[in-house]
Protein backbone atom coordinates (compact mmCIF):
# COMPACT_ATOMS: atom_id res chain seq x y z
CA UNK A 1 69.81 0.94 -74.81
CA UNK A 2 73.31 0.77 -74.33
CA UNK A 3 73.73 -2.41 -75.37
CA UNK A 4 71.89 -1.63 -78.28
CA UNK A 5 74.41 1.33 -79.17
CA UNK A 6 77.43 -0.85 -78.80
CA UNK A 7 75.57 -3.73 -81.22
CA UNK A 8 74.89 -1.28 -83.80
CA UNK A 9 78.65 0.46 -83.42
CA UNK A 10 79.54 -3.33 -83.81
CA UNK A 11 77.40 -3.77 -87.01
CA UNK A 12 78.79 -0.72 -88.75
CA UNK A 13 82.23 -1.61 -88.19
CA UNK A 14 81.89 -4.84 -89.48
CA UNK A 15 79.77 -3.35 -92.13
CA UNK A 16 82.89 -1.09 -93.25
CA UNK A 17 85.24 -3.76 -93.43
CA UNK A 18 83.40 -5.57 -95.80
CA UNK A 19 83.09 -2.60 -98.04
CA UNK A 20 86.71 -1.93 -97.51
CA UNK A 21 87.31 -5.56 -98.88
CA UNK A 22 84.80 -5.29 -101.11
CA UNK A 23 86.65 -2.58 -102.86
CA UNK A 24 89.83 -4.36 -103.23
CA UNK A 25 88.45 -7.09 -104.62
CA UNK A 26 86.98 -4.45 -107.16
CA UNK A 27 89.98 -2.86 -108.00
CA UNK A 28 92.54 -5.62 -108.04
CA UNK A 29 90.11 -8.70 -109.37
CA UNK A 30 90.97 -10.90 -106.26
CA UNK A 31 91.88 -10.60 -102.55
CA UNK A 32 95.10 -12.31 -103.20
CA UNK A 33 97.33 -12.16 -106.27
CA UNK A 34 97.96 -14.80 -108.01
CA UNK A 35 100.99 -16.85 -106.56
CA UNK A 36 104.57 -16.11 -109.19
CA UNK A 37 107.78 -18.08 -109.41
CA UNK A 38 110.16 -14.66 -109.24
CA UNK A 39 112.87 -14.10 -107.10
CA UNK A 40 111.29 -10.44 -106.80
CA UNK A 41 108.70 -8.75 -108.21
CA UNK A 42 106.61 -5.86 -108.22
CA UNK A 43 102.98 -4.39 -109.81
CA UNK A 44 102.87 -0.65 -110.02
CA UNK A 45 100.04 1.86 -111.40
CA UNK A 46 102.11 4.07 -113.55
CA UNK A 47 99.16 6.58 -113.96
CA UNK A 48 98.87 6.86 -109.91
CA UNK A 49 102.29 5.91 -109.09
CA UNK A 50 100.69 3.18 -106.59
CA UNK A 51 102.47 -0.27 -106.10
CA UNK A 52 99.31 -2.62 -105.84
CA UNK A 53 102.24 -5.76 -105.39
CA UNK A 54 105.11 -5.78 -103.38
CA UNK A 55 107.01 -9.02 -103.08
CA UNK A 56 110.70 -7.96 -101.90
CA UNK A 57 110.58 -4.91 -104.35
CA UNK A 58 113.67 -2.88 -102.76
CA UNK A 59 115.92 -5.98 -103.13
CA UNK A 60 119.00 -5.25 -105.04
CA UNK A 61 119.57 -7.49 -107.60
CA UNK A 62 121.38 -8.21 -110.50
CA UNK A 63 119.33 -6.80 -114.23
CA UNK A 64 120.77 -7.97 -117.25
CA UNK A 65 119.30 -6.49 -120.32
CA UNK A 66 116.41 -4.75 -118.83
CA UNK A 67 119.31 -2.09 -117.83
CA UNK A 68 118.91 -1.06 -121.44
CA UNK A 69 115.63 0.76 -120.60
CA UNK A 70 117.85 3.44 -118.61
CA UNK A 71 120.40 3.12 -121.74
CA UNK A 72 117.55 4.32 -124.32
CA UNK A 73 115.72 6.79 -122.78
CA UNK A 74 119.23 8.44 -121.68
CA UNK A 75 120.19 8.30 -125.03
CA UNK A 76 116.66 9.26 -126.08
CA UNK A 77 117.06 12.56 -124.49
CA UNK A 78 120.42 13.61 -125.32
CA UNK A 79 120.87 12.45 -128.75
CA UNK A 80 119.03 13.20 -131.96
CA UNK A 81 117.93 9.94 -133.70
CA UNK A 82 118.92 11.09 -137.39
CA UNK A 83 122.41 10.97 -135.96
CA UNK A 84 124.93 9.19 -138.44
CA UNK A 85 127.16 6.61 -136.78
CA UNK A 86 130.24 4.92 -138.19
CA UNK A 87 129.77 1.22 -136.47
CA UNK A 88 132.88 0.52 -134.56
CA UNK A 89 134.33 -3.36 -134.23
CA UNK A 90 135.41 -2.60 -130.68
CA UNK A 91 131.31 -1.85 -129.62
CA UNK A 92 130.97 -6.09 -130.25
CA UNK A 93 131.15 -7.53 -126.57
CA UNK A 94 129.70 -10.93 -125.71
CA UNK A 95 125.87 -11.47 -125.85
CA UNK A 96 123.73 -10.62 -127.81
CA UNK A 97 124.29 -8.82 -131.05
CA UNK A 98 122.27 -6.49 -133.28
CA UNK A 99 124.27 -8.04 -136.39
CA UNK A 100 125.80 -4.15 -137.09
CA UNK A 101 128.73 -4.34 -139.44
CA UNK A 102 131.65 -2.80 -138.45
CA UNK A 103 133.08 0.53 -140.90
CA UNK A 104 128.97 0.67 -142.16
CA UNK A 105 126.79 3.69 -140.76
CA UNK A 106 123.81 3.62 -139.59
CA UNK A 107 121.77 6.08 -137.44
CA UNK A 108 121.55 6.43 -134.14
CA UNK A 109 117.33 5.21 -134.61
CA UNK A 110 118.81 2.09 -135.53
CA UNK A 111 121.30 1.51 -132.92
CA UNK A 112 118.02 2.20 -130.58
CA UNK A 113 115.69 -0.12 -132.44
CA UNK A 114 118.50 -2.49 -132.11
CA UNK A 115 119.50 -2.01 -128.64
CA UNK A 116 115.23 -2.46 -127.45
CA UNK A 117 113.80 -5.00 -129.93
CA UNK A 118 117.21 -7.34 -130.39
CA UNK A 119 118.71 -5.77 -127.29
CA UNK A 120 122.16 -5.47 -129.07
CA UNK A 121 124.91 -5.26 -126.45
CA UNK A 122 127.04 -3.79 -129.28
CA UNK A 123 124.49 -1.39 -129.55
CA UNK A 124 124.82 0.01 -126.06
CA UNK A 125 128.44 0.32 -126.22
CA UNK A 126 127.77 2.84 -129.21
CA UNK A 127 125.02 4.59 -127.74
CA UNK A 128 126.96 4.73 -124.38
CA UNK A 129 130.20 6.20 -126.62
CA UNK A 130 128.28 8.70 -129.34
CA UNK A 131 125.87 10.20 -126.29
CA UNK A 132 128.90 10.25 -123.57
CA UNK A 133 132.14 10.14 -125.10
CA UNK A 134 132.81 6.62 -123.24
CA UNK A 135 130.89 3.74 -121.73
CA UNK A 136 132.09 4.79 -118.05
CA UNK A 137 130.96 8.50 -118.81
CA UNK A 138 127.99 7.30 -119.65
CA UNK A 139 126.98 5.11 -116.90
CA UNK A 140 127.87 8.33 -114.88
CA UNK A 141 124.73 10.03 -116.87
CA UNK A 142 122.82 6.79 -115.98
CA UNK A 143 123.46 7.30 -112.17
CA UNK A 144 122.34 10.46 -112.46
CA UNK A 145 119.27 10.31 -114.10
CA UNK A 146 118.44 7.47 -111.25
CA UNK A 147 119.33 9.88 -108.79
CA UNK A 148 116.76 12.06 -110.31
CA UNK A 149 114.28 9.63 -110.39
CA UNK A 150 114.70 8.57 -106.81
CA UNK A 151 116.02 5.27 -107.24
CA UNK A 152 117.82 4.70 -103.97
CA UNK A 153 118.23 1.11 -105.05
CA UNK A 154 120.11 1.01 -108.12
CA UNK A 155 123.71 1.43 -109.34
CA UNK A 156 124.95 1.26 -113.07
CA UNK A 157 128.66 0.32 -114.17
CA UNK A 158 127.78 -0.27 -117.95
CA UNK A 159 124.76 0.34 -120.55
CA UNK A 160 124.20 -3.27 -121.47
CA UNK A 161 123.76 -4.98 -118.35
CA UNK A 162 126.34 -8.00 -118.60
CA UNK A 163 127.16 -8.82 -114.83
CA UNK A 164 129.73 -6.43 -112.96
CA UNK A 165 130.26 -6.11 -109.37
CA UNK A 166 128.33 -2.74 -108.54
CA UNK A 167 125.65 -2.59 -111.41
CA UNK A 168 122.21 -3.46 -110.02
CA UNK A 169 118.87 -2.48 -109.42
CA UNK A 170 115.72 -3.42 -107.76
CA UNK A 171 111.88 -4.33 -109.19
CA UNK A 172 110.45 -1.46 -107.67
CA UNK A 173 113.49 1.03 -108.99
CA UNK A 174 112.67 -0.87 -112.58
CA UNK A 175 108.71 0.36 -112.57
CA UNK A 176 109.38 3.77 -111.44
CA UNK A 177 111.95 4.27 -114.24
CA UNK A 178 109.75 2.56 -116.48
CA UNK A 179 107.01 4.45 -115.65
CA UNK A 180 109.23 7.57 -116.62
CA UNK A 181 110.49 6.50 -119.81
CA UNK A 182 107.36 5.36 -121.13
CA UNK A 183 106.01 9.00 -120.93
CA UNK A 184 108.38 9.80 -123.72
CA UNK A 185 107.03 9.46 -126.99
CA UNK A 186 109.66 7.82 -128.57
CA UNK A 187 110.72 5.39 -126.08
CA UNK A 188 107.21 4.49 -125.93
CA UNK A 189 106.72 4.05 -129.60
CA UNK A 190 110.21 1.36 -130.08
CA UNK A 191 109.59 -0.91 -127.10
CA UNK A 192 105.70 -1.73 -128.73
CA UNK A 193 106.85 -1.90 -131.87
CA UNK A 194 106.48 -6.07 -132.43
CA UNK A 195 108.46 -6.00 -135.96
CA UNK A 196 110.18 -2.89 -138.35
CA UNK A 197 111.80 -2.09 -141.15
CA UNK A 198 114.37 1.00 -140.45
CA UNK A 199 116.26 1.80 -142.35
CA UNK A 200 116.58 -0.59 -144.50
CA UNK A 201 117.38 -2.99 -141.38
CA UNK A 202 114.30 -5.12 -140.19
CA UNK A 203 113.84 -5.88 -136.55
CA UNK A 204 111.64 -8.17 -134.31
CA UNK A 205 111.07 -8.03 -130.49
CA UNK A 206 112.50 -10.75 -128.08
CA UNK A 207 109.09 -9.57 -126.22
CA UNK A 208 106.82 -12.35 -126.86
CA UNK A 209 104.38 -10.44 -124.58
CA UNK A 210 103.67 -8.16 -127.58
CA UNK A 211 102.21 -11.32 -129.47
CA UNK A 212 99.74 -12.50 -126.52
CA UNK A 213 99.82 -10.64 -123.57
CA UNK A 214 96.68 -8.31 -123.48
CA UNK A 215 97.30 -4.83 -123.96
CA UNK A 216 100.77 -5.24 -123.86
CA UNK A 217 102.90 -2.11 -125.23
CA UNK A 218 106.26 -2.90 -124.00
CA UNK A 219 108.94 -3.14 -122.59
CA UNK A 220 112.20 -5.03 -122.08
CA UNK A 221 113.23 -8.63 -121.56
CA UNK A 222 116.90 -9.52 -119.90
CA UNK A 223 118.99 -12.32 -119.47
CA UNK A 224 122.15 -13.78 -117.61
CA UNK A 225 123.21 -16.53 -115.49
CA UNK A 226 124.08 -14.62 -112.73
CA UNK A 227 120.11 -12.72 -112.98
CA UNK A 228 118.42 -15.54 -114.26
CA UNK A 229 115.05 -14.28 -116.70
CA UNK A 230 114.20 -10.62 -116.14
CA UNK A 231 111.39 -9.02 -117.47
CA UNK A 232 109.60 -5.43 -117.39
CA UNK A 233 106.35 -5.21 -119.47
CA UNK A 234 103.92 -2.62 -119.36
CA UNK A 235 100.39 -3.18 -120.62
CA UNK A 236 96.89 -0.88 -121.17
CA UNK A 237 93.48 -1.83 -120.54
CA UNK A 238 90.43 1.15 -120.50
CA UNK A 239 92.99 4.00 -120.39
CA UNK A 240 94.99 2.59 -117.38
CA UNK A 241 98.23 1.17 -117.68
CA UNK A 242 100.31 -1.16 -115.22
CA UNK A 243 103.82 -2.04 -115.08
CA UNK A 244 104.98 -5.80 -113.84
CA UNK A 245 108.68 -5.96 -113.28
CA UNK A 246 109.82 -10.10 -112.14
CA UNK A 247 113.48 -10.53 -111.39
CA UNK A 248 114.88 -13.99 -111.53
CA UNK A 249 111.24 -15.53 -112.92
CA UNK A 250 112.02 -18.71 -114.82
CA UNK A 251 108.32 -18.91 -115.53
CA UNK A 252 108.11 -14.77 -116.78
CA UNK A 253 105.93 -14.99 -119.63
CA UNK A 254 102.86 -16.61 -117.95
CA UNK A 255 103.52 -14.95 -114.32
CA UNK A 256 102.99 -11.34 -116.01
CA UNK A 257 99.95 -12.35 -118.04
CA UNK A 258 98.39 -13.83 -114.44
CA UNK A 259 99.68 -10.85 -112.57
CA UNK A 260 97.96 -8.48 -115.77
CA UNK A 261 94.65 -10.55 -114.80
CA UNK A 262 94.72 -9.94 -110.77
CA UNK A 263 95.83 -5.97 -111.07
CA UNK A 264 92.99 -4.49 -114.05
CA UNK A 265 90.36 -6.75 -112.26
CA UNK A 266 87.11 -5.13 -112.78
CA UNK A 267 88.35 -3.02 -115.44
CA UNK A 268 87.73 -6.25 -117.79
């Protein structure tokens, strides 16, 4: 009999492991996710605040242009978007441009539209200067809204995200933020929009994942030679929606749709 008692213990152990395994492979598609060419990367739930992929997600890396997601929703939330601005020569630094010309105004919805969809370094040098007074006053406010937000592993020197010794952040720093800003309305609304007319001005997103990633709504793409490709898209399928941040991913495009796949899993 006691034999017995210890087989059947045995049995319903085993038993519960496979239902434990079973249920990952429900909720995530496959055991395993499906292998990416980043240098980091991370998969986070933004409705349960869950990272369901981890591959060196703390690592402190250089961002490029997906800094300007801290840059808008800063901005976003200190600075009304009917704002008129005067377009300054000195905002143009090197990179890319939202084709602004100096002594014109414009609004500070434009500037925004600019900065996320062309991701106008001039742009968020006059963000940075009509929310802060100056680009170094404003990467104070960014450092303190990522203090806020708990990001231990992320440091901002300018609002653009050209390489400087001290500005960085990390994949898993990247979805919480984005996780954050995409619960404002407006934010939200700019970084899905695929092509606009504001203004007068007409935009269209660098984010090709807009075009043919599935239920993609955002969010940011970045590049430098020092970073290499960044990326931080956000996508929705049956109500739930999942952030994939890769850092140095010369293959971004096709590693997010892949990761997209692995993380809804049975919600297909």
């Amino acid at each position: 009999m006691t034999l017995t008692s210890e087989h059947n213990r045995l049995i319903a152990a085993a038993l519960a492991a496979v239902c434990l395994f079973s249920s990952t492979l429900s909720a995530y598609g496959t055991a395993s996710p499906p292998k990416e060419s980043s240098y980091t990367a991370v998969v986070y739930d933004a409705d349960t605040f869950e990272t369901l992929y981890d591959d060196d997600g703390d690592l402190e890396r250089s961002i490029a242009s997906v800094t300007k997601i801290m840059t808008a929703i800063v901005a976003l939330e200190r600075v009304s978007l009917n704002k008129k601005v005067t377009f300054k020569q000195e905002w143009k630094v090197e990179g890319s441009g939202s084709g602004f010309i100096p002594g014109k105004d414009y609004t500070a919805r434009q500037l925004i539209y600019a900065l996320m969809l062309l991701s106008g370094n001039d742009a968020a040098v006059g963000l940075a200067e009509i929310t802060a007074g100056s680009v170094a006053e404003f990467a104070e406010l960014m450092n303190a809204k990522a203090s806020e937000l708990g990001l231990t592993h992320t440091n901002f020197k300018n609002p653009h995200g050209l390489d400087e010794t001290g500005h960085y952040s990390s994949a898993k720093d990247l979805a919480v933020l984005t996780a954050y800003a995409m619960r404002n309305s407006k934010f939200s609304l700019i970084v899905s929009t695929r092509e606009a007319n504001v203004g007068g001005v007409y935009f269209k997103n660098h984010n090709k994942l807009l075009w043919y990633g599935k239920g993609v709504i955002g969010v940011k793409t970045g590049f430098t030679e020092k970073s290499g490709r960044t990326l931080v898209s956000a996508a929705v399928r049956n109500g739930r929606t999942i952030i994939i941040v890769t850092l140095n991913d010369p293959n971004d495009w096709n590693d997010h749709v892949s990761l997209y796949d692995w993380a809804f899993g049975s919600d297909e």
